[in-house]
Protein backbone atom coordinates (compact mmCIF):
# COMPACT_ATOMS: atom_id res chain seq x y z
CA UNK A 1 0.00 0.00 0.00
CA UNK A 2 1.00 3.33 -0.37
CA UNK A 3 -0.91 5.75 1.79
CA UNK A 4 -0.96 9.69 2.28
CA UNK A 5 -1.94 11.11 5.52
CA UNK A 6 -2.89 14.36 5.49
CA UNK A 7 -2.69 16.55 8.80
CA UNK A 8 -2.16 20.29 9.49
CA UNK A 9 1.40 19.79 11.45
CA UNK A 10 3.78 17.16 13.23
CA UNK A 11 3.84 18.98 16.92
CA UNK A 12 2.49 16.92 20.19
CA UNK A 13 -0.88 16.02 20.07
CA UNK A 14 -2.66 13.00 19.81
CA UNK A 15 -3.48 13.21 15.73
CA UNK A 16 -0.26 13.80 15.35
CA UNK A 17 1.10 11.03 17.63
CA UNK A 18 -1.32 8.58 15.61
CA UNK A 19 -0.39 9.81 12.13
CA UNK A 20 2.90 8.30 13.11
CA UNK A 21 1.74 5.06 14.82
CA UNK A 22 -0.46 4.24 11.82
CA UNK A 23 3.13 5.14 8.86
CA UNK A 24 4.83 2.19 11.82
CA UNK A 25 1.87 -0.11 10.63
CA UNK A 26 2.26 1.05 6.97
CA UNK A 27 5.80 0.64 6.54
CA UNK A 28 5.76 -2.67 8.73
CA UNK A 29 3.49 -4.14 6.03
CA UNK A 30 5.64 -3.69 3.41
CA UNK A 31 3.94 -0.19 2.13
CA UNK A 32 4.78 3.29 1.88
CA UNK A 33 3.89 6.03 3.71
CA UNK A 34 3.70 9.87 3.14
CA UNK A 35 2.24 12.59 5.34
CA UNK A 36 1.80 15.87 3.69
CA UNK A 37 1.93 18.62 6.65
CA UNK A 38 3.84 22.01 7.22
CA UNK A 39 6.09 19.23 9.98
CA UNK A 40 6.72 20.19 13.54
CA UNK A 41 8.52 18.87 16.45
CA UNK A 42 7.63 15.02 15.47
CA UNK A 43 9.09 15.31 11.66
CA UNK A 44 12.43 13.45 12.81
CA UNK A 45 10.35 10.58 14.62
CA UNK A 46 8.38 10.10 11.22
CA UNK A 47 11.52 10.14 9.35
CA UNK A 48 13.54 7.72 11.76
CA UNK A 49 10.53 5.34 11.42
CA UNK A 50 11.08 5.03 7.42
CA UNK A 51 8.03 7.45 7.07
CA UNK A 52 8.27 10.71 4.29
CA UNK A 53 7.24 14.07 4.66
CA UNK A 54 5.83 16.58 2.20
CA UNK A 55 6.09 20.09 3.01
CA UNK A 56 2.75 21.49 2.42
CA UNK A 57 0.81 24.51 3.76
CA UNK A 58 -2.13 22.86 5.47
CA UNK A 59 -2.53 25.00 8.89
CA UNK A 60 -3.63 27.25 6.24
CA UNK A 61 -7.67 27.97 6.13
CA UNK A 62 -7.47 30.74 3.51
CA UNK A 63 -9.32 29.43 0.44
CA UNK A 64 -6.82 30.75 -1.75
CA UNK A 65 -4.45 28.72 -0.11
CA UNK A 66 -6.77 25.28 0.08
CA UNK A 67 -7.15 25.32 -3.51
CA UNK A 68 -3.65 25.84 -4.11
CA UNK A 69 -3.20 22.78 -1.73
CA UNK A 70 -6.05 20.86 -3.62
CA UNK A 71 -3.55 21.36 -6.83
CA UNK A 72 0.11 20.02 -4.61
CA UNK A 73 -2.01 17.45 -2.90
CA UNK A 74 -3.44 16.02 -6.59
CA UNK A 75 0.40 16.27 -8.35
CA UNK A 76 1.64 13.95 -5.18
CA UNK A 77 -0.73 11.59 -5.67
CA UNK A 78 -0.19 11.42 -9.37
CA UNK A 79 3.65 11.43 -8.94
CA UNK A 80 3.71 9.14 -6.29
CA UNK A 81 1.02 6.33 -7.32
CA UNK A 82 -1.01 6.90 -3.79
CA UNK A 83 -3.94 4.32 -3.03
CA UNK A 84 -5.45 6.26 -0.30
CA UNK A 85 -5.64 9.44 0.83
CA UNK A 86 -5.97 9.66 4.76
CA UNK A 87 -7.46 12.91 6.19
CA UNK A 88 -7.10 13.84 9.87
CA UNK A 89 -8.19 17.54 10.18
CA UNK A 90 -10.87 19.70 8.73
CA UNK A 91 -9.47 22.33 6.64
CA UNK A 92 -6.47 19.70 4.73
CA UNK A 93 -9.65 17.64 4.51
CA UNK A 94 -11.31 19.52 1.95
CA UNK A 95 -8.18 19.81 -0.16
CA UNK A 96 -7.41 16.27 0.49
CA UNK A 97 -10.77 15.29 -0.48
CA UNK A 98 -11.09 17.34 -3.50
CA UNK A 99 -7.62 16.51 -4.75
CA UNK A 100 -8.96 12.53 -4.06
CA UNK A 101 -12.17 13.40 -6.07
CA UNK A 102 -9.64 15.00 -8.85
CA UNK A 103 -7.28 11.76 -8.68
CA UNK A 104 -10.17 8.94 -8.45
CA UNK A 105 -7.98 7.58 -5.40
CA UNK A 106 -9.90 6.12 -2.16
CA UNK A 107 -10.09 8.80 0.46
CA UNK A 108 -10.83 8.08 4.31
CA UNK A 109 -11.38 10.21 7.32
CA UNK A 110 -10.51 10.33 11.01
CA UNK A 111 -12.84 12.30 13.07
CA UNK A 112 -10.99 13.24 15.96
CA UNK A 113 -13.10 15.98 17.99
CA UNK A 114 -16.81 16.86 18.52
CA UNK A 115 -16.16 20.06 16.03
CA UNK A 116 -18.89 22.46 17.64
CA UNK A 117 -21.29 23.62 15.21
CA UNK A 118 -22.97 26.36 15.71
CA UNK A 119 -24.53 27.35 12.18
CA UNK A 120 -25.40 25.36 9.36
CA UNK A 121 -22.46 26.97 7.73
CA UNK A 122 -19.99 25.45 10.61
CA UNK A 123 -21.79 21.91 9.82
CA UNK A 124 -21.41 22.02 6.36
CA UNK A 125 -17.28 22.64 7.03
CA UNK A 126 -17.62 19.99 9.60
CA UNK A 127 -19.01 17.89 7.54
CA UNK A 128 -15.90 16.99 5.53
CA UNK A 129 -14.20 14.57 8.31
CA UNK A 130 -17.80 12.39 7.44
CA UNK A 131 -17.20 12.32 4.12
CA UNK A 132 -14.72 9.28 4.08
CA UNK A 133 -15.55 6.03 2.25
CA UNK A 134 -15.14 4.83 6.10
CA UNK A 135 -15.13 7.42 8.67
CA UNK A 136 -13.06 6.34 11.95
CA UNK A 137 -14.21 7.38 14.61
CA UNK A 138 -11.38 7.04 18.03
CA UNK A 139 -14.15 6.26 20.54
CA UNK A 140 -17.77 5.41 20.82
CA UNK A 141 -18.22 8.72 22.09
CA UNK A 142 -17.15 10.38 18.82
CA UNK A 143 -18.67 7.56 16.45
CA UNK A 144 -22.16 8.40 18.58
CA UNK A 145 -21.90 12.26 18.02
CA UNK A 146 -20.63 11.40 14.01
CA UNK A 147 -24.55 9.51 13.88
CA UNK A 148 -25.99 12.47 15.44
CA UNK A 149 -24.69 15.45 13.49
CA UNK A 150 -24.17 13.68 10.01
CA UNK A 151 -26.58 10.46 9.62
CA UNK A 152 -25.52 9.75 6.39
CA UNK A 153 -22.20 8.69 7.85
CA UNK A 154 -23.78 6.27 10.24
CA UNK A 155 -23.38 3.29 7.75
CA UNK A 156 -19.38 4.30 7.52
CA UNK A 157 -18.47 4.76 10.51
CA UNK A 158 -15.60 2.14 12.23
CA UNK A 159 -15.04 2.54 15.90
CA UNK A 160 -10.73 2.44 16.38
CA UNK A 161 -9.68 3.87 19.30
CA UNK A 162 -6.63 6.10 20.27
CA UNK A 163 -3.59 3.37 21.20
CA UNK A 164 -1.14 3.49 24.00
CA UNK A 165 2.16 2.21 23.62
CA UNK A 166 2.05 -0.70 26.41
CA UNK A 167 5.97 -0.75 26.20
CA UNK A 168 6.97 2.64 25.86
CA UNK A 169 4.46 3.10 28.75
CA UNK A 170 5.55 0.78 31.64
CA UNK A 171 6.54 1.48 35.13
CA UNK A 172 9.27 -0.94 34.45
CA UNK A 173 10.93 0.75 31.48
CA UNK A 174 11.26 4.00 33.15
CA UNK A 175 14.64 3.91 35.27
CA UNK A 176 14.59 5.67 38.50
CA UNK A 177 17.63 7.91 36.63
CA UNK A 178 14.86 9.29 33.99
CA UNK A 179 12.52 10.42 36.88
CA UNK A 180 15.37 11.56 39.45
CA UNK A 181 16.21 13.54 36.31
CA UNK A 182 12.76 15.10 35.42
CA UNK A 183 12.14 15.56 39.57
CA UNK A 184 15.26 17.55 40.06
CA UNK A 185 14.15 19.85 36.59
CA UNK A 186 10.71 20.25 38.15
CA UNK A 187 12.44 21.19 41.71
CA UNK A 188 9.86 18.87 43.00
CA UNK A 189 10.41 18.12 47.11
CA UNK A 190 10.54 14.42 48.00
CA UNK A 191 8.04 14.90 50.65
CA UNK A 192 4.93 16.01 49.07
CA UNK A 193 2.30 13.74 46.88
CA UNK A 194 2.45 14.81 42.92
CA UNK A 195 -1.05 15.84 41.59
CA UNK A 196 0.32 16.08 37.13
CA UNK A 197 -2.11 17.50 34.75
CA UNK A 198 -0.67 16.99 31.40
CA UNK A 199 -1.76 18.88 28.30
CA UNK A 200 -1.44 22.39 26.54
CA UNK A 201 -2.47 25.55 28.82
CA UNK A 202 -6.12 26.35 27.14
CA UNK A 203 -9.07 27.08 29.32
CA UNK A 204 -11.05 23.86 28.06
CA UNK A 205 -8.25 21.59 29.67
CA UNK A 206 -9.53 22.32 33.18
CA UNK A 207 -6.23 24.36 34.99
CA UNK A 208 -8.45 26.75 36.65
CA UNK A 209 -10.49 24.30 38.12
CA UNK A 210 -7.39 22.42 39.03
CA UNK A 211 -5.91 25.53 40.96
CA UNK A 212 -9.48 26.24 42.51
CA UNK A 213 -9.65 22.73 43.98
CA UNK A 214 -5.72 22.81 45.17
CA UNK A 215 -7.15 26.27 46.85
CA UNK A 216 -10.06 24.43 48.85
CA UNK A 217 -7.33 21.54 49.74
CA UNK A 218 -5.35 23.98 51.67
CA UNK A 219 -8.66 25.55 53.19
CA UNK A 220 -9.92 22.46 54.08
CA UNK A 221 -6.99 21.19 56.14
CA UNK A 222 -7.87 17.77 55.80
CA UNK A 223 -4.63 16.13 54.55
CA UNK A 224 -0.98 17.00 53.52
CA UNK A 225 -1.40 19.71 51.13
CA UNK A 226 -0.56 17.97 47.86
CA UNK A 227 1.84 19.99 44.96
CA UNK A 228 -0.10 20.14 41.38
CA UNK A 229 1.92 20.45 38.51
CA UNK A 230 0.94 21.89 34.75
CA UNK A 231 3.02 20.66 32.03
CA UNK A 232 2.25 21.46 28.56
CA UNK A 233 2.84 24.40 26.49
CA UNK A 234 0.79 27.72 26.13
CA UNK A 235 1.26 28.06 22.88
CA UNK A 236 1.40 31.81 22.69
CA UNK A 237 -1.62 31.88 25.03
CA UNK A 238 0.39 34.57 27.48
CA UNK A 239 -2.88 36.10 28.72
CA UNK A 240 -4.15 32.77 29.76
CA UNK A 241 -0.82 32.11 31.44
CA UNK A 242 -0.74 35.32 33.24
CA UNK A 243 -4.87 34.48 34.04
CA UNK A 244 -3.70 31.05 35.95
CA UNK A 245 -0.57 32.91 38.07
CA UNK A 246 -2.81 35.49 38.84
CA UNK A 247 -5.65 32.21 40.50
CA UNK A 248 -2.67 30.78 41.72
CA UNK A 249 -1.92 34.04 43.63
CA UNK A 250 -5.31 34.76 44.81
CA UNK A 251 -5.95 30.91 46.03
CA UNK A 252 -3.07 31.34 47.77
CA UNK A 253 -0.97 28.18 46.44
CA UNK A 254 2.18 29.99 45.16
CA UNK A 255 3.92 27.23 46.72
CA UNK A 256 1.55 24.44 45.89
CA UNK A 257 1.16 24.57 41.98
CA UNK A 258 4.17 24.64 39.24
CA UNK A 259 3.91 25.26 35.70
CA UNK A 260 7.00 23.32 33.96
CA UNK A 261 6.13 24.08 30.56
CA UNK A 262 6.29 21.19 27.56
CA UNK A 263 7.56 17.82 28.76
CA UNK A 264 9.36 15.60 26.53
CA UNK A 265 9.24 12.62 28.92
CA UNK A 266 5.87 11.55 29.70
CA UNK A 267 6.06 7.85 30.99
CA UNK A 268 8.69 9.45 33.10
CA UNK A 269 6.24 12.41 34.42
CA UNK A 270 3.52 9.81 35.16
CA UNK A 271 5.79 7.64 37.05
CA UNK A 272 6.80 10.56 39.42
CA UNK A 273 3.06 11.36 40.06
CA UNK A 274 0.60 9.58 42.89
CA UNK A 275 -2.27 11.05 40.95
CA UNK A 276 -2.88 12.11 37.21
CA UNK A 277 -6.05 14.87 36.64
CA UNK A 278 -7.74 15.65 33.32
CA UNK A 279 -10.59 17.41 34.60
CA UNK A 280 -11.90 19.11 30.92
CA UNK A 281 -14.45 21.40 30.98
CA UNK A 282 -15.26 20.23 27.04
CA UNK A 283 -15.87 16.54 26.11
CA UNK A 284 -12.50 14.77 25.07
CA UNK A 285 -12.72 12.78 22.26
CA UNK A 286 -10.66 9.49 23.77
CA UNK A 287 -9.11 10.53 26.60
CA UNK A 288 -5.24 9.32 25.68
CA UNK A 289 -3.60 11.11 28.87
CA UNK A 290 -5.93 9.11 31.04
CA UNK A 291 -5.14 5.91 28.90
CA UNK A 292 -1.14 6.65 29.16
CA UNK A 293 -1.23 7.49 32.79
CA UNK A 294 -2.70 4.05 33.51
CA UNK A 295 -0.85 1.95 31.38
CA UNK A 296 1.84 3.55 33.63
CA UNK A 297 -0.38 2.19 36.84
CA UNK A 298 -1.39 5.88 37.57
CA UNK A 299 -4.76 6.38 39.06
CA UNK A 300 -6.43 9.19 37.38
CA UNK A 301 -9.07 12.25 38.18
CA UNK A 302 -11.54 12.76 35.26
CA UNK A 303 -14.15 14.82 33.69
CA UNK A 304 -17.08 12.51 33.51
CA UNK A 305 -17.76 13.17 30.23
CA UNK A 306 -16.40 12.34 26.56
CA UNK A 307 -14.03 9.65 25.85
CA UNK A 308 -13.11 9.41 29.50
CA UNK A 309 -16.22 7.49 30.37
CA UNK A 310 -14.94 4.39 28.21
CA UNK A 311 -10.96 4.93 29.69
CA UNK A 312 -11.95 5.14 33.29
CA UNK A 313 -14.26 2.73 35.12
CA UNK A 314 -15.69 4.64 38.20
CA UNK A 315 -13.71 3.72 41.29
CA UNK A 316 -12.05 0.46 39.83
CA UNK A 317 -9.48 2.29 37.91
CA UNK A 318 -9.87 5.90 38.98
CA UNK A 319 -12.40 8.11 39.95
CA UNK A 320 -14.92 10.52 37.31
CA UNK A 321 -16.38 13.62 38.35
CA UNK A 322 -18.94 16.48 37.52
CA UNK A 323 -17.23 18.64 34.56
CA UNK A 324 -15.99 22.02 35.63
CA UNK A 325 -17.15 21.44 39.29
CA UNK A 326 -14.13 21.99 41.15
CA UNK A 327 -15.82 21.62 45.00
CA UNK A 328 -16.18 17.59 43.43
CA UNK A 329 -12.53 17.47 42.19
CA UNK A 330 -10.93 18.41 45.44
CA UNK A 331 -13.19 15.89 47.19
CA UNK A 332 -11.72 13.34 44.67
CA UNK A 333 -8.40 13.94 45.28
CA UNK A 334 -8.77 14.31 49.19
CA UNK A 335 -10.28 10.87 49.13
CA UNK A 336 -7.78 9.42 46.54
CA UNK A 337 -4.91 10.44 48.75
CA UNK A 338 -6.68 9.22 51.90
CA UNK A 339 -6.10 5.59 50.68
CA UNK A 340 -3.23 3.43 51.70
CA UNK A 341 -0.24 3.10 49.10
CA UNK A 342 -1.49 -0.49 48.46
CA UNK A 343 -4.65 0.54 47.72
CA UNK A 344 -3.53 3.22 45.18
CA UNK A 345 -1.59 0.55 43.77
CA UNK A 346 -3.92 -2.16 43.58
CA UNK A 347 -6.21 0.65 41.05
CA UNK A 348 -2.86 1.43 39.29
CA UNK A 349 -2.94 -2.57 38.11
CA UNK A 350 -6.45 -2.39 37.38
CA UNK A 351 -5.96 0.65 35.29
CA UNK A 352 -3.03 -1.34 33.40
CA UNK A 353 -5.20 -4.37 32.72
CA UNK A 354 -8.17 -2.26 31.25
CA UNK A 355 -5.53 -0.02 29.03
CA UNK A 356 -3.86 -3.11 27.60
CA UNK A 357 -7.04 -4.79 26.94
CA UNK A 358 -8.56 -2.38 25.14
CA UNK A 359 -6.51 1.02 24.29
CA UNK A 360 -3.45 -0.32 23.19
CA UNK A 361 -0.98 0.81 19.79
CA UNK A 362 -0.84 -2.52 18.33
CA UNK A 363 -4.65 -2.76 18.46
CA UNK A 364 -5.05 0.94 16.64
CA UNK A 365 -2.55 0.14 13.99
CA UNK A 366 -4.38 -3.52 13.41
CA UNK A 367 -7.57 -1.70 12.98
CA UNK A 368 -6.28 1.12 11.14
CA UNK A 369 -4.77 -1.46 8.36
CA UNK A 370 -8.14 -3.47 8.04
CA UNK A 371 -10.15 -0.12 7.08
CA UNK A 372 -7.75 0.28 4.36
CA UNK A 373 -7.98 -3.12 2.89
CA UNK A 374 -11.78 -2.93 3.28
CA UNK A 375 -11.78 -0.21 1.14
CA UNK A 376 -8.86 -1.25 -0.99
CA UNK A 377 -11.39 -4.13 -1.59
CA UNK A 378 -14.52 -2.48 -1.72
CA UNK A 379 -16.50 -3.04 -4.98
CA UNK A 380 -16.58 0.76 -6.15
């Protein structure tokens, strides 16, 4: 096979991360694979794993600019004999889809968010991650909001979701040296449980809620005040930034909450932690923080909504609570860290069992490779 996945850049994300899990599968099968993208942080892993890039514009929503991508993204596929055309985000979708249209080449979709719309208008643009001869969908969650806002999709749509890699995330393959390491960066004291909330500084991630419930912690007095950590970037979001050290101030947690910025060493971040929070105000499509962190034996605190719901069982593997309610999250994490060490272990294997049985990379890439023969073999 030789397959094109199309995706707006190579930086940390969990698109991106699967764009290169799913060139792994393709190459290990004896294919080809090609991701057209304006590249990022993760071009080098893609090119180390015998993937190729193609320098392409497709951050770009200008129309000027997505026709002029239609026209690159139709000479690859000529050039390069593509069988499939593999779109992962909205606005590279419609060139991808056109150029596919152009080419007569098969063209699939990955819807990976719930894409608010708001308008008719913002439907119609949604609409393009639908328009797959299969649509995946990376957790029942999305494939039930695909049915709702696009029935004619329902019929297409093949439930694959995100993967965790079991190896890559495993207590046992972190050495104490990588999290003495990332512990001594951090400046984080040996005396004090780790609360780590992974993921990019954007209100929807659930920071200020974070910082709210870390405020009622100290107010309520019940246990050893706990140290929360943010790691992920802000992405030029500076006001937001300023917004959280300015709640951090005025909950009066200076000491009890650091922001560290991007971390490049996750399993190794989740191995230092006693308790992992995603507590997202907005649906999350899968949910693959909460899916890492237990692989890694990590109970985790999450928004009961979204993709969480199928990555966290309710008090067997960690603990779901009311969106944006952050009274309920501090009571979580008081009662988490109320339980004896073999206790918060005993979840931490639970967690791993459920993860490897049902999130895991190997699984995802499987999947991923039996939608393209499907429609490699579909009668057209």
């Amino acid at each position: 096979m030789k397959i094109l996945q199309v995706i707006p850049e190579l930086d940390a994300g969990g698109a991106e991360r699967t764009t290169l899990e799913v060139a792994e599968a393709i190459i290990a099968e004896g294919g080809e694979a090609l991701v057209a993208s304006q590249g990022g942080r993760l071009e080098g892993e893609l090119e180390a794993l015998g993937g190729r890039l193609v320098r392409m514009p497709l951050a770009s929503k200008n129309p000027i600019t997505l026709w002029q991508n239609t026209n690159r993204l139709a000479a690859l596929i000529r050039k390069e004999g593509v069988e499939i055309v593999h779109a992962r985000s909205r606005a590279p979708a419609w060139s991808a889809k056109w150029a596919s249209d152009r080419t007569r080449v098969h063209f699939v979709t990955t819807y990976h968010g719930t894409y608010n719309a708001r308008s008719a208008l913002k439907r119609r643009y949604n609409s393009v991650m639908a328009r797959g001869e299969l649509v995946i969908a990376n957790s029942q969650f999305i494939a039930d909001h695909i049915t709702h806002e696009h029935p004619f999709a329902a019929p297409r749509v093949r439930v694959i979701p995100r993967g965790v890699e079991l190896e890559r995330f495993k207590r046992s393959a972190v050495s104490d040296d990588r999290v003495s390491a990332l512990s001594g960066a951090w400046d984080l004291p040996e005396d004090r449980a780790v609360l780590l909330l992974p993921g990019r500084l954007t209100g929807w991630k659930g920071q200020r809620e974070a910082i709210r419930a870390m405020g009622r912690i100290r107010r309520h007095g019940e246990i050893d005040q706990p140290l929360l950590v943010l790691a992920g970037d802000a992405q030029g979001r500076d006001a937001y930034v300023a917004e959280l050290r300015d709640l951090i101030r005025s909950e009066d947690v200076t000491e009890d909450v650091r922001l560290v910025g991007h971390c490049t060493d996750m399993p190794a971040a989740f191995a230092l932690s006693d308790l992992v929070l995603t507590p997202s105000n907005e649906p999350e499509a899968f949910g693959r923080t909460a899916a890492e962190a237990g692989a890694m034996e990590v109970p985790v605190i999450a928004a009961d909504h979204g993709g969480a719901q199928e990555v966290i069982l309710h008090s067997e593997t960690g603990w779901r609570v009311t969106p944006g309610d952050d009274e309920a999250l501090a009571a979580a994490i008081e009662g988490a860290l109320c339980l004896s060490p073999e206790d918060r272990s005993a979840m931490g294997g639970r967690a791993r069992d459920h993860v490897s049985e049902h999130f895991s990379t190997a699984a995802l890439q499987a999947s991923t490779l039996r939608v393209y023969h499907e429609v490699l073999n579909s009668v057209p």
